[in-house]
N, C-alpha and C. Protein backbone atom coordinates (compact mmCIF):
# COMPACT_ATOMS: atom_id res chain seq x y z
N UNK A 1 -6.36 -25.31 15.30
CA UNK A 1 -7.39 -26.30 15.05
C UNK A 1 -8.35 -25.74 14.01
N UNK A 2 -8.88 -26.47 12.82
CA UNK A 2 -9.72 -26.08 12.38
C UNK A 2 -10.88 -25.79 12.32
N UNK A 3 -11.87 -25.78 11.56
CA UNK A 3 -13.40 -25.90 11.63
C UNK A 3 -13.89 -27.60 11.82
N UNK A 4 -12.84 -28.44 11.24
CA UNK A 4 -13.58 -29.21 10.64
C UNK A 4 -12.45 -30.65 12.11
N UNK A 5 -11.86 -30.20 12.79
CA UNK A 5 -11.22 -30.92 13.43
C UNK A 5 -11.95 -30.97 14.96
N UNK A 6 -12.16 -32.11 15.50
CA UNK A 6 -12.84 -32.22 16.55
C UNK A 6 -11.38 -32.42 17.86
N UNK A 7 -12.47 -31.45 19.50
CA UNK A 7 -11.09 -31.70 20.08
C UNK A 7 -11.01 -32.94 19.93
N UNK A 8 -9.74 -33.82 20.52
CA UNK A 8 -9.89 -35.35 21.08
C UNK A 8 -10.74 -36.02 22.25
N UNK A 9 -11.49 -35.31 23.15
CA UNK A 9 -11.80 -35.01 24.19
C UNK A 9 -13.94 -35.45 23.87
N UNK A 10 -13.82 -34.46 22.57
CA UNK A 10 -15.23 -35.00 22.26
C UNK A 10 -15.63 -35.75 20.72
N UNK A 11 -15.18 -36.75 20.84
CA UNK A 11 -14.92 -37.39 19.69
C UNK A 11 -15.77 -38.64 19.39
N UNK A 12 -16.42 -39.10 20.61
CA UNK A 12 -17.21 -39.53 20.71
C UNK A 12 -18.54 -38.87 20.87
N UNK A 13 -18.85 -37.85 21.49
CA UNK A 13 -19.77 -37.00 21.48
C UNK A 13 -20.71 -36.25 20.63
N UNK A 14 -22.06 -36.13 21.04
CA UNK A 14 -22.81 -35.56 19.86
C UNK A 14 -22.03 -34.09 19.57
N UNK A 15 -23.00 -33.44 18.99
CA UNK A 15 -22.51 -31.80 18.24
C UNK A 15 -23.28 -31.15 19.40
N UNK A 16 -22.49 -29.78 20.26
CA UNK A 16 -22.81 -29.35 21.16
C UNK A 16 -23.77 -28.00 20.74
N UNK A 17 -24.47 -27.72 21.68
CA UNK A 17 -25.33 -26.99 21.45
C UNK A 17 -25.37 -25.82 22.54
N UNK A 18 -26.29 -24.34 22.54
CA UNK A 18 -25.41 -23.29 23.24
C UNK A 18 -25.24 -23.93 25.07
N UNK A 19 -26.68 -25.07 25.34
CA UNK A 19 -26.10 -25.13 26.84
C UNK A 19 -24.89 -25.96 27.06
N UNK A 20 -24.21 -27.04 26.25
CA UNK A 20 -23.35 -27.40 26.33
C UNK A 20 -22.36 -26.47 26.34
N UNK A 21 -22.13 -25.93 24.94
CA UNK A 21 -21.05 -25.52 24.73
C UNK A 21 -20.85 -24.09 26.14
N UNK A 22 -21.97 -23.27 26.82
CA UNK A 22 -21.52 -22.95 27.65
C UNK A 22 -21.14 -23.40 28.99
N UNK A 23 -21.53 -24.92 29.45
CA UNK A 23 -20.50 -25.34 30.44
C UNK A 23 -19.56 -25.68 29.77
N UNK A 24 -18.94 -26.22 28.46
CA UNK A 24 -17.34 -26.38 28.38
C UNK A 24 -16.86 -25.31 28.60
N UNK A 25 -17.17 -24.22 28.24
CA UNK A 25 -17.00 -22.89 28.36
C UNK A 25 -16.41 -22.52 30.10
N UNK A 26 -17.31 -23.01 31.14
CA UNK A 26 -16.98 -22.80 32.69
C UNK A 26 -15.63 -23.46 32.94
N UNK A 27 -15.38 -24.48 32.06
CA UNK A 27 -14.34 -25.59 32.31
C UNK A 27 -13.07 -24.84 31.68
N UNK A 28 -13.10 -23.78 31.04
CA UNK A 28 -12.03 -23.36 30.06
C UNK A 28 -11.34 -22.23 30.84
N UNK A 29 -9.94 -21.65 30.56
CA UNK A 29 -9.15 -20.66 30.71
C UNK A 29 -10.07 -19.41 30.56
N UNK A 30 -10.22 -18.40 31.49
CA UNK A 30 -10.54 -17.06 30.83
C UNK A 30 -9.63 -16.51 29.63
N UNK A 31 -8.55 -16.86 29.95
CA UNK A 31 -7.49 -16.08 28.52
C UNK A 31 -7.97 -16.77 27.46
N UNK A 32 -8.66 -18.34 27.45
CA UNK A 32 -8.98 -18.71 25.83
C UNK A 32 -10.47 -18.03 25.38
N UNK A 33 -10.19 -18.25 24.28
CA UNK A 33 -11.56 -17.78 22.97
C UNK A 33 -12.07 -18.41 22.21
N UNK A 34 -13.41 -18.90 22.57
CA UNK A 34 -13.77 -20.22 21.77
C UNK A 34 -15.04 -19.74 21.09
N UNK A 35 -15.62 -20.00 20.01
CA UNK A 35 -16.64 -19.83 19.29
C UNK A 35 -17.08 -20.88 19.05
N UNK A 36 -18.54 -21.33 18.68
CA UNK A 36 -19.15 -23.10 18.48
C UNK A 36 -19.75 -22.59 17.21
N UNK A 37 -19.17 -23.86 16.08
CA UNK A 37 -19.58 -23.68 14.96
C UNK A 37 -19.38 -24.90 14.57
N UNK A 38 -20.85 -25.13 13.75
CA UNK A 38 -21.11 -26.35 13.42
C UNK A 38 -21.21 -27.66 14.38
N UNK A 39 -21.95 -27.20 15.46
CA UNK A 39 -21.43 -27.99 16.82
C UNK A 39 -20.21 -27.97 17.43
N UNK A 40 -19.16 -27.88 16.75
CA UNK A 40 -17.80 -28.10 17.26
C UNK A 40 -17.61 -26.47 18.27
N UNK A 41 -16.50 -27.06 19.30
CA UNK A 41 -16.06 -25.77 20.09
C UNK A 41 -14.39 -25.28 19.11
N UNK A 42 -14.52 -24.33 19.02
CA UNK A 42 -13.61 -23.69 18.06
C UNK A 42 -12.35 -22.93 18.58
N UNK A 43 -11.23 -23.47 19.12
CA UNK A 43 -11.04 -22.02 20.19
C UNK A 43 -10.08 -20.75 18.54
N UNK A 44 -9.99 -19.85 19.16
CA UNK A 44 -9.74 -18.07 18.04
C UNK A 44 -8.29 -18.23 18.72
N UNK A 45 -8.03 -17.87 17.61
CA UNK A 45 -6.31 -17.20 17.94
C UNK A 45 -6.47 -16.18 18.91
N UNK A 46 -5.73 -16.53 19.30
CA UNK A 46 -5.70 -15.40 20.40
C UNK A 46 -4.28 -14.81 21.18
N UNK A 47 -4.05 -13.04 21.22
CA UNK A 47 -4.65 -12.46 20.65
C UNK A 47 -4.64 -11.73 18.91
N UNK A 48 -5.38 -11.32 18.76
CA UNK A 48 -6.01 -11.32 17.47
C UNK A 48 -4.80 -10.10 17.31
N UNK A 49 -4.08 -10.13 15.65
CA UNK A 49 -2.83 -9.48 16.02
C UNK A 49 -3.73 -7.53 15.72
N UNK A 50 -2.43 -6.66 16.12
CA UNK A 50 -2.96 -5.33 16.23
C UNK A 50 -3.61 -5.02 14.74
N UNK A 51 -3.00 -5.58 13.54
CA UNK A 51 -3.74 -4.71 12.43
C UNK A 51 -5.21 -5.58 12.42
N UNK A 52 -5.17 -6.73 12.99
CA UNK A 52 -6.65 -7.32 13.16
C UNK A 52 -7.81 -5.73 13.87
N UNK A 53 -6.90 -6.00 14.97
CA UNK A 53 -7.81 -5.41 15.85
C UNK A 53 -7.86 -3.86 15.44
N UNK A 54 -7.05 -3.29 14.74
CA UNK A 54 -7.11 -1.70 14.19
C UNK A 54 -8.42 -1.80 12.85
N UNK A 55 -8.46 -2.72 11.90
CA UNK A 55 -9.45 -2.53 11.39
C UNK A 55 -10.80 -2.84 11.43
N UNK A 56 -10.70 -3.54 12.47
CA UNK A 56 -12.30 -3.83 13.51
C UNK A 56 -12.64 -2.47 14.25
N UNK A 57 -11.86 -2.15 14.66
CA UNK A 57 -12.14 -0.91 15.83
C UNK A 57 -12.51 0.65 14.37
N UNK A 58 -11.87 0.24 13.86
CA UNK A 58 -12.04 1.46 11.99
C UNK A 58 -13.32 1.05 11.68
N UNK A 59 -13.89 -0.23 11.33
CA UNK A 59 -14.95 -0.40 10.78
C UNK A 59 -15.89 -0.16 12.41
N UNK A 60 -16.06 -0.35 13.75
CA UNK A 60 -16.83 -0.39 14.54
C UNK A 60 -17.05 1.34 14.82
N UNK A 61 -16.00 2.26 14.54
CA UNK A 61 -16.34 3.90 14.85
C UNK A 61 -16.74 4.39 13.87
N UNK A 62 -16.65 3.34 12.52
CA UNK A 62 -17.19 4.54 11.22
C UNK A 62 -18.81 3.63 11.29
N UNK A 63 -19.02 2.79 11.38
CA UNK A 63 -20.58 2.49 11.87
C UNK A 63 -21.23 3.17 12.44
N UNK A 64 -20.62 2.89 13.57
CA UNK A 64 -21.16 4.19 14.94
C UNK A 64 -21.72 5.25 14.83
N UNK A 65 -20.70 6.00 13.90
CA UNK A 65 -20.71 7.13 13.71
C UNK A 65 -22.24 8.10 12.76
N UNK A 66 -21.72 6.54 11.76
CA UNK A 66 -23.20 6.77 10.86
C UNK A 66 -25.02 6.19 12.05
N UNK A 67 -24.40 5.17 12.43
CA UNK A 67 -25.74 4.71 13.15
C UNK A 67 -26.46 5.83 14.08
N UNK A 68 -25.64 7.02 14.72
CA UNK A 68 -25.21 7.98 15.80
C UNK A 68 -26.69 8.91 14.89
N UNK A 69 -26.36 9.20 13.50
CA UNK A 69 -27.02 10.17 12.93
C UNK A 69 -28.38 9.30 12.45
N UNK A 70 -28.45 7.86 11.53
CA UNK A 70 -30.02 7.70 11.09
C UNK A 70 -30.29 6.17 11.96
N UNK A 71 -29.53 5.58 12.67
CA UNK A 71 -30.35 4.52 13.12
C UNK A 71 -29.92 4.25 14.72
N UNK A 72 -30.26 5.51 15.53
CA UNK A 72 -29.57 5.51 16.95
C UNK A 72 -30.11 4.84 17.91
N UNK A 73 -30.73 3.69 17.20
CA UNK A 73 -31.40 2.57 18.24
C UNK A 73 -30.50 1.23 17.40
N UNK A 74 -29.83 1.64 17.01
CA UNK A 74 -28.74 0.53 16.46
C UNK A 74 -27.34 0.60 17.19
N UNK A 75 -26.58 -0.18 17.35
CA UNK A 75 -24.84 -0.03 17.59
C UNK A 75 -24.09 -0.94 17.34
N UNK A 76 -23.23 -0.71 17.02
CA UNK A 76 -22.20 -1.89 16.53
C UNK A 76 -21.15 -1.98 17.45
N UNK A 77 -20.92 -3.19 17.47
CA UNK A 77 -20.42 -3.78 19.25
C UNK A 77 -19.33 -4.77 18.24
N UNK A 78 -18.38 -5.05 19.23
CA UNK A 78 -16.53 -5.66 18.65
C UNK A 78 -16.62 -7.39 19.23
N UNK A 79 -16.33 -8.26 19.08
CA UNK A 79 -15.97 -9.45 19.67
C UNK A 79 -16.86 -9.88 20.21
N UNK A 80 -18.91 -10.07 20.06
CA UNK A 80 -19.91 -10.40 20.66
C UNK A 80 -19.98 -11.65 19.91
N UNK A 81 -20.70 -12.64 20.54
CA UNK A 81 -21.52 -13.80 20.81
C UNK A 81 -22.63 -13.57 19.38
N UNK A 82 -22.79 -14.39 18.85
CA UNK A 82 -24.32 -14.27 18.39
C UNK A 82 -25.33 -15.53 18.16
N UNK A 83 -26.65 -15.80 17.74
CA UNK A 83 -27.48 -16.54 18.09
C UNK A 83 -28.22 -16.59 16.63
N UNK A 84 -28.53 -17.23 16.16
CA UNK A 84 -29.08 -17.25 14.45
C UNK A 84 -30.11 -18.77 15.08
N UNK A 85 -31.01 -18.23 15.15
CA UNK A 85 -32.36 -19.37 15.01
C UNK A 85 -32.37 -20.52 14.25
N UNK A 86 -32.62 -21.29 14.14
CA UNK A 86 -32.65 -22.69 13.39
C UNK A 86 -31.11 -23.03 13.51
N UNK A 87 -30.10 -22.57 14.29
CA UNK A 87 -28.62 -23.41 13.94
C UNK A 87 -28.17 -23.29 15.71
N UNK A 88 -29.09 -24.26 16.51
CA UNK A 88 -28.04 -24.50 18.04
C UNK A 88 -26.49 -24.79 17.68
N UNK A 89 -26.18 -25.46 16.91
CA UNK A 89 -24.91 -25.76 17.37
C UNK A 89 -23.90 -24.24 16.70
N UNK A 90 -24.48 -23.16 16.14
CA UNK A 90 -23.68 -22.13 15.59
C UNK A 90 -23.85 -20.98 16.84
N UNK A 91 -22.89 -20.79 17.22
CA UNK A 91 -22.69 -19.79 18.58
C UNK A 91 -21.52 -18.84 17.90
N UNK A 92 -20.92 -18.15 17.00
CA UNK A 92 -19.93 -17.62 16.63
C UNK A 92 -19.61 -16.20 17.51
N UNK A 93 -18.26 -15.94 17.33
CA UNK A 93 -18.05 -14.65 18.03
C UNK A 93 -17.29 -13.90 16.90
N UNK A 94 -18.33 -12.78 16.48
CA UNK A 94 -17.91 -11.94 15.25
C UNK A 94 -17.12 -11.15 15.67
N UNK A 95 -16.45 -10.39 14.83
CA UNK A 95 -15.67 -9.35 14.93
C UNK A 95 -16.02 -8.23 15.12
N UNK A 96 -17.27 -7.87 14.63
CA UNK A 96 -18.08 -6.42 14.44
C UNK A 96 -19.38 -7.19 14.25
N UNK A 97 -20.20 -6.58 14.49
CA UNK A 97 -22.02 -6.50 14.44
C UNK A 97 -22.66 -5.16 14.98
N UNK A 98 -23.74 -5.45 13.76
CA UNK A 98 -24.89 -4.69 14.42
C UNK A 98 -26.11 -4.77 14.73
N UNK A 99 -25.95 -4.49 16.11
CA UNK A 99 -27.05 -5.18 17.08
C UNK A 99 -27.90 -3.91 17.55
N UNK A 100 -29.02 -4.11 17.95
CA UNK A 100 -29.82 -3.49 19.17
C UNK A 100 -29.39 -2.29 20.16
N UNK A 101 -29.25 -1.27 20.39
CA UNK A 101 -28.43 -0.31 21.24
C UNK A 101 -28.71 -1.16 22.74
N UNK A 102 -30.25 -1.87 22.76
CA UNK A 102 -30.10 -2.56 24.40
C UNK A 102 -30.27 -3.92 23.36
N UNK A 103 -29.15 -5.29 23.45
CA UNK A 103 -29.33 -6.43 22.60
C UNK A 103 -30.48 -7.60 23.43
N UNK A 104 -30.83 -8.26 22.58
CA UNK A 104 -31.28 -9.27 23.08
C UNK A 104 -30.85 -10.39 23.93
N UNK A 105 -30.50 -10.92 24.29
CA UNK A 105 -29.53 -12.48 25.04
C UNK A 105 -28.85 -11.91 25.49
N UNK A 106 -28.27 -13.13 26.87
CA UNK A 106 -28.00 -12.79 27.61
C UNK A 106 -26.26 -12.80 26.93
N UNK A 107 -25.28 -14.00 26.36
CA UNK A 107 -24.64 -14.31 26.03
C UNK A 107 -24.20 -14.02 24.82
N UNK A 108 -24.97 -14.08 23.91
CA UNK A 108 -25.55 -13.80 22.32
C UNK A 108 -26.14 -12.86 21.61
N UNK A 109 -26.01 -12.47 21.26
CA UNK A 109 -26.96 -11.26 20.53
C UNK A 109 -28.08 -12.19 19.44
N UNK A 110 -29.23 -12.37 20.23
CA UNK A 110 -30.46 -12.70 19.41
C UNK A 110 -30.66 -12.08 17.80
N UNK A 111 -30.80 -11.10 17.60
CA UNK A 111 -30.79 -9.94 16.77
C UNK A 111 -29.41 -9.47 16.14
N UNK A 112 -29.20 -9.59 15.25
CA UNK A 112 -27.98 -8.49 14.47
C UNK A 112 -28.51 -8.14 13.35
N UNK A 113 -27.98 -7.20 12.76
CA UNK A 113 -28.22 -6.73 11.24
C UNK A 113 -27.36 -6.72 10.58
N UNK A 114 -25.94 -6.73 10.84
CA UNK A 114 -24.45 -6.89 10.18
C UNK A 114 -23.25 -7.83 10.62
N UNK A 115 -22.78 -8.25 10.08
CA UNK A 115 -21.96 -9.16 10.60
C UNK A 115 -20.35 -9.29 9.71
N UNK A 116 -19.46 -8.98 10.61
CA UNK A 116 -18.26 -8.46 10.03
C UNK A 116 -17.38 -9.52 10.25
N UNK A 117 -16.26 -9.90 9.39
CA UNK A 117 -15.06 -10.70 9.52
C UNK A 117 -13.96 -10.54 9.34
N UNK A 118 -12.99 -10.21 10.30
CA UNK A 118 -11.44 -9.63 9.68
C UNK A 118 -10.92 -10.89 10.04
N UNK A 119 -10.31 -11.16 7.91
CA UNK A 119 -9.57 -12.50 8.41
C UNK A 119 -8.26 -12.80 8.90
N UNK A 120 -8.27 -13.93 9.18
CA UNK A 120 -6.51 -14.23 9.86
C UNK A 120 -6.03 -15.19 9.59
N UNK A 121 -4.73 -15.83 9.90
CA UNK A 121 -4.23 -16.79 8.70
C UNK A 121 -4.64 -17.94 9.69
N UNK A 122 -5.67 -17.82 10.65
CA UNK A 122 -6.25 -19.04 10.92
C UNK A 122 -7.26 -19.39 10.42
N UNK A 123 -7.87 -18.82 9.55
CA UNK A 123 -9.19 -18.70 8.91
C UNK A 123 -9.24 -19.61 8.26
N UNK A 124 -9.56 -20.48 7.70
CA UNK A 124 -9.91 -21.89 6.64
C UNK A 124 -10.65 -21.17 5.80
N UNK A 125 -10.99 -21.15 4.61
CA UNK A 125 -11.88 -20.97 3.98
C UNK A 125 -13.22 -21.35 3.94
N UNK A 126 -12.96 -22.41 4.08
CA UNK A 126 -14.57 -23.12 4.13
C UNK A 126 -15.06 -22.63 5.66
N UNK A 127 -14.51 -22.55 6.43
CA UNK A 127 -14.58 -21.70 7.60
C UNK A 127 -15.33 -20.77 8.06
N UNK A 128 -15.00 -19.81 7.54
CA UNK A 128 -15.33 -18.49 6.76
C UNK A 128 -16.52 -18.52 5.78
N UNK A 129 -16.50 -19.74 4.91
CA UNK A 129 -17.65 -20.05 3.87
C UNK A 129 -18.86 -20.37 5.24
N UNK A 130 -19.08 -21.12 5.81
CA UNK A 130 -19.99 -21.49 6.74
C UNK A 130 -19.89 -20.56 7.09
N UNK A 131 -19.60 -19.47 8.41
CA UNK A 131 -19.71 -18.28 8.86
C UNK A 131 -21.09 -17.17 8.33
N UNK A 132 -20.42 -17.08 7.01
CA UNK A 132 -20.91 -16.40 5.91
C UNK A 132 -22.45 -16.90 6.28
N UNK A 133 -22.61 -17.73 5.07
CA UNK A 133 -23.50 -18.57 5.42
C UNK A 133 -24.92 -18.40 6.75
N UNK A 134 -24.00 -18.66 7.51
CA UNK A 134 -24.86 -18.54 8.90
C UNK A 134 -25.36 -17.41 9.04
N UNK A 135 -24.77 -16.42 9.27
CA UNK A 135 -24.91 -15.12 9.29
C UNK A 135 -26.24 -14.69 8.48
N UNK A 136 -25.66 -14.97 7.03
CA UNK A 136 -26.98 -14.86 5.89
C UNK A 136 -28.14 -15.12 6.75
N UNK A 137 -28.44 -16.54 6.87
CA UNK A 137 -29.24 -17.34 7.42
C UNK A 137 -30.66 -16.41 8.58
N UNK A 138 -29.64 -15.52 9.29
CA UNK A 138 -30.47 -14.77 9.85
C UNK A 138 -31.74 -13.91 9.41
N UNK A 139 -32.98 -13.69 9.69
CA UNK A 139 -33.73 -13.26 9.37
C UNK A 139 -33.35 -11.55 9.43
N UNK A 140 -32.94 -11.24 10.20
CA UNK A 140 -33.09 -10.06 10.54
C UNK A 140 -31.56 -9.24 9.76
N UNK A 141 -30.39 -10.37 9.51
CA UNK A 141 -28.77 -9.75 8.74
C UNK A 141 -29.42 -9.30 7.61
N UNK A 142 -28.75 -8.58 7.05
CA UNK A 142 -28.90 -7.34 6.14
C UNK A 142 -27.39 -7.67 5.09
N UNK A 143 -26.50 -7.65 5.85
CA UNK A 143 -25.09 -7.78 5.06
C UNK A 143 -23.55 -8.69 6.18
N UNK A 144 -23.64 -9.04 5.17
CA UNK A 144 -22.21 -10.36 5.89
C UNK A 144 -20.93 -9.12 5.41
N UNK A 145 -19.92 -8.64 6.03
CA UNK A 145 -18.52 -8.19 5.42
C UNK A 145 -17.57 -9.01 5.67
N UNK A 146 -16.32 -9.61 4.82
CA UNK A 146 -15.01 -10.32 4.72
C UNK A 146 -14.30 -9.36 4.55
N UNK A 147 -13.30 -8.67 5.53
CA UNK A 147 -12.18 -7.66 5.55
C UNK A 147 -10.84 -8.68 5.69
N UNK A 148 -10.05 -8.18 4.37
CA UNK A 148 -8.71 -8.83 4.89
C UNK A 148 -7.74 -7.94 5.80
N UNK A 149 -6.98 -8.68 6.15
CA UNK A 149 -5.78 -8.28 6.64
C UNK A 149 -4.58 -8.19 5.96
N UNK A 150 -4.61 -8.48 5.06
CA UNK A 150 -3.21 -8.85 4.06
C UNK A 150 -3.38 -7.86 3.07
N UNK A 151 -4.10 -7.35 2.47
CA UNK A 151 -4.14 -7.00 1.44
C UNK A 151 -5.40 -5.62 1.82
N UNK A 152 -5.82 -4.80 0.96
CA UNK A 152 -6.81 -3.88 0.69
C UNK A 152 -7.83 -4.09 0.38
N UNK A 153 -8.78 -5.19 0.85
CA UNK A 153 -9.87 -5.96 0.36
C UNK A 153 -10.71 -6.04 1.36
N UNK A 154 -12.27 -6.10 0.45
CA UNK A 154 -13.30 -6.87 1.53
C UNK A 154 -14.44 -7.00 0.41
N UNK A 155 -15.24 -7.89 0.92
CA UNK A 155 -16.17 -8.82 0.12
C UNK A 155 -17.56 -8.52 0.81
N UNK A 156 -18.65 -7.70 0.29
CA UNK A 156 -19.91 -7.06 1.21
C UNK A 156 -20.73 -7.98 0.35
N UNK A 157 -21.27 -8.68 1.19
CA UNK A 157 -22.60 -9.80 1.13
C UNK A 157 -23.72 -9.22 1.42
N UNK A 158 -24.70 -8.95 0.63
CA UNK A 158 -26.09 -7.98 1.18
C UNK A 158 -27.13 -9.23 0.98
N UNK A 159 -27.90 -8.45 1.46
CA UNK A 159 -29.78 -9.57 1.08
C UNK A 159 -29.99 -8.99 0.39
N UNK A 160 -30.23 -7.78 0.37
CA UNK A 160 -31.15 -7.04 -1.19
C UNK A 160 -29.81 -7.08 -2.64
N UNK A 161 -29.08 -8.04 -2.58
CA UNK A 161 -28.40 -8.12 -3.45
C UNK A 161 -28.46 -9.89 -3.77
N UNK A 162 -29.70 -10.49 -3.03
CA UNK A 162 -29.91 -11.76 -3.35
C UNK A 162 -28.25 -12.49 -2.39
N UNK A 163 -27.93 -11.73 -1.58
CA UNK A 163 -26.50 -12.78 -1.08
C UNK A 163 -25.59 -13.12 -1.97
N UNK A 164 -25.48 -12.46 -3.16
CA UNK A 164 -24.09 -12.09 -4.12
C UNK A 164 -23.27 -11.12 -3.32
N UNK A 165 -21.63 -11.82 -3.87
CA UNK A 165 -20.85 -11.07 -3.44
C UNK A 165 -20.10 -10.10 -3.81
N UNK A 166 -20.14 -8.85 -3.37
CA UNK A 166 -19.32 -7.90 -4.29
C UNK A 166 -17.96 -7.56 -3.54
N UNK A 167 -16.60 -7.66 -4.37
CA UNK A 167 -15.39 -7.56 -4.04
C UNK A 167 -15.31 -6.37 -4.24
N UNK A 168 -14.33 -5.87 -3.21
CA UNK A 168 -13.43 -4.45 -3.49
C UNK A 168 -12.30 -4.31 -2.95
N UNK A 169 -11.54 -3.81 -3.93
CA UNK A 169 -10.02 -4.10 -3.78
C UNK A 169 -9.13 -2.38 -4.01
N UNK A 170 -9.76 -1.46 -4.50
CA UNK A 170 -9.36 -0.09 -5.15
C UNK A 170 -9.60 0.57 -3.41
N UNK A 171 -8.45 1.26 -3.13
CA UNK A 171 -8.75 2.34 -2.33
C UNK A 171 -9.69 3.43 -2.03
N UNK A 172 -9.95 3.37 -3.12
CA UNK A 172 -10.73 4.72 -3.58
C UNK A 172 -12.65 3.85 -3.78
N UNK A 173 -12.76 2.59 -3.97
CA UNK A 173 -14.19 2.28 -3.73
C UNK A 173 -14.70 2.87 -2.55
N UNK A 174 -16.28 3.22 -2.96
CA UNK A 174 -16.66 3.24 -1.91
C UNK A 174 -17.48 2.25 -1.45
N UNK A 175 -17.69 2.59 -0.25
CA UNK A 175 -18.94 1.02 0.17
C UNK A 175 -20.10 1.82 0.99
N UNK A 176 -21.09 1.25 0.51
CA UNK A 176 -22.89 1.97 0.86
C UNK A 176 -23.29 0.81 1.76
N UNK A 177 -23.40 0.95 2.79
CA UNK A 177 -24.57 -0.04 3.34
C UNK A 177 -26.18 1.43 3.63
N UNK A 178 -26.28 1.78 2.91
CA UNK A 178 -27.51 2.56 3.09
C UNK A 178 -28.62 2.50 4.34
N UNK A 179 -28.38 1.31 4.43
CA UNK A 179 -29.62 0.97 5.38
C UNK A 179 -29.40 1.89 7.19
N UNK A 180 -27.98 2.20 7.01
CA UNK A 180 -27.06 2.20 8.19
C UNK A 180 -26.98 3.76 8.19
N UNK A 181 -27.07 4.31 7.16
CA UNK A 181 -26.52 5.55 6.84
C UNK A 181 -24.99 5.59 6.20
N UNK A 182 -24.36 4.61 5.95
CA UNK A 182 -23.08 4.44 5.87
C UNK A 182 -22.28 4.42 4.46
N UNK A 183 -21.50 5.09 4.68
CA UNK A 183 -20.61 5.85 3.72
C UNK A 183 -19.13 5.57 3.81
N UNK A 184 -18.15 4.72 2.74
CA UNK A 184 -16.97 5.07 3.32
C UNK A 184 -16.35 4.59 2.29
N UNK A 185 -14.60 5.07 2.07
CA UNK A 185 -13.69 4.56 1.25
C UNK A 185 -13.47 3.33 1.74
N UNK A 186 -12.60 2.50 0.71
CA UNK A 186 -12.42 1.15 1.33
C UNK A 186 -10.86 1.86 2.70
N UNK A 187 -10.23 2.94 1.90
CA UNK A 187 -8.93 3.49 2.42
C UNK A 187 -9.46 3.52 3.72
N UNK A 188 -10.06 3.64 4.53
CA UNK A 188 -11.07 4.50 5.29
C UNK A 188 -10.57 3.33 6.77
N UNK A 189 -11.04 1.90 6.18
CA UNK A 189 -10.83 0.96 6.83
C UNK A 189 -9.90 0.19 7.09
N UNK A 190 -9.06 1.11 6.37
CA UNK A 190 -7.39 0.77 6.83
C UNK A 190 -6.46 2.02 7.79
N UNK A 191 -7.16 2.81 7.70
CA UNK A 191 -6.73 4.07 8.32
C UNK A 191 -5.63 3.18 9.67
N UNK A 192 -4.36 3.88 9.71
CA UNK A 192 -3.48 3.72 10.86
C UNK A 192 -2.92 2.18 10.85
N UNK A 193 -2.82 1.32 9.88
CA UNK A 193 -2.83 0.39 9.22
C UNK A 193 -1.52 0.30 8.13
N UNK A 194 -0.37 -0.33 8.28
CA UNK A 194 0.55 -0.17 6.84
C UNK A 194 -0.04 -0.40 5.69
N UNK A 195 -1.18 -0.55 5.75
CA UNK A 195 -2.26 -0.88 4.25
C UNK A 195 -2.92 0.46 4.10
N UNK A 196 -3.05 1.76 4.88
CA UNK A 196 -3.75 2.68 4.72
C UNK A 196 -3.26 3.66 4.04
């Protein structure tokens, strides 16, 4: 299902918002994975295949690692909820963030400072474009990341870069989020990966 496809179920219905969308949520499978974006309930592939989940878990220990040494009231947490002010109906569940070492919400992480995306061939673009977007939107995000899966790539969205996007595709780039302490080859984030 896409971004832009409503179930059949709420088609008549306004655009849900987080208390809605968490009773559809009570009504649902524990095995499914749903994210609310743009009002709509979204359900995620699921599960997310292993090189998904190998370069989430690469980008969530080399964060760590740096947050560990200059920002150890920070942590970056895998598959959380988040909450962006001015957008009820945007409830997304990122791939990577960085949140609060104790987060805000109960469901959501009130607060993030990073917000990561490893894509998948369920991803829509415009999808992904809104995501982005939202994320920005936050007062407190710092940088949006687009990690592929297919290829040796990712796309780092900063604020102090005005929300331009800078591509990197060379093994050998490195990528600064400074703010984080963070340091790394793009190779880095493919580690254990047939792309590494």
């Amino acid at each position: 299902m896409s971004a832009i496809e409503r179930l059949p179920s709420l088609r008549d219905e306004p655009p849900m918002d987080e208390a809605r969308f968490l009773k559809f949520l009570e009504a649902r499978g524990e095995d499914e994975r749903w994210e609310l974006i743009e009002g709509e309930p979204i359900q995620m592939m699921h599960p997310p295949s292993l090189k998904h989940q190998r370069i989430g878990s690469n980008l969530e220990r080399l964060l760590n690692d740096a947050l560990d040494v200059v920002r150890p009231d920070l942590d970056a947490m895998r598959e959380i909820g988040l909450c962006v002010p001015g957008h009820p109906g945007f409830r997304p569940q990122v791939d990577v963030a960085v949140v609060d070492r104790v987060p805000t919400g109960v469901y959501f992480a009130e607060r993030f400072y990073l917000a990561a995306e490893v894509l998948s061939d369920s991803n829509a673009p415009d999808f992904i474009s809104t995501k982005r977007m939202r994320y920005a939107d936050h007062p407190d995000c710092l940088h949006v990341l687009i990690l592929s899966q297919t290829d040796v790539a990712i796309e780092v969205w900063s604020r102090s870069n005005g929300w331009k996007g800078l591509v990197y595709r060379s093994p050998d780039d490195r990528i600064d989020l400074p703010e984080f302490g963070f340091s790394c080859l793009l190779r880095d984030l493919y580690a254990r990966t047939d792309l590494g």
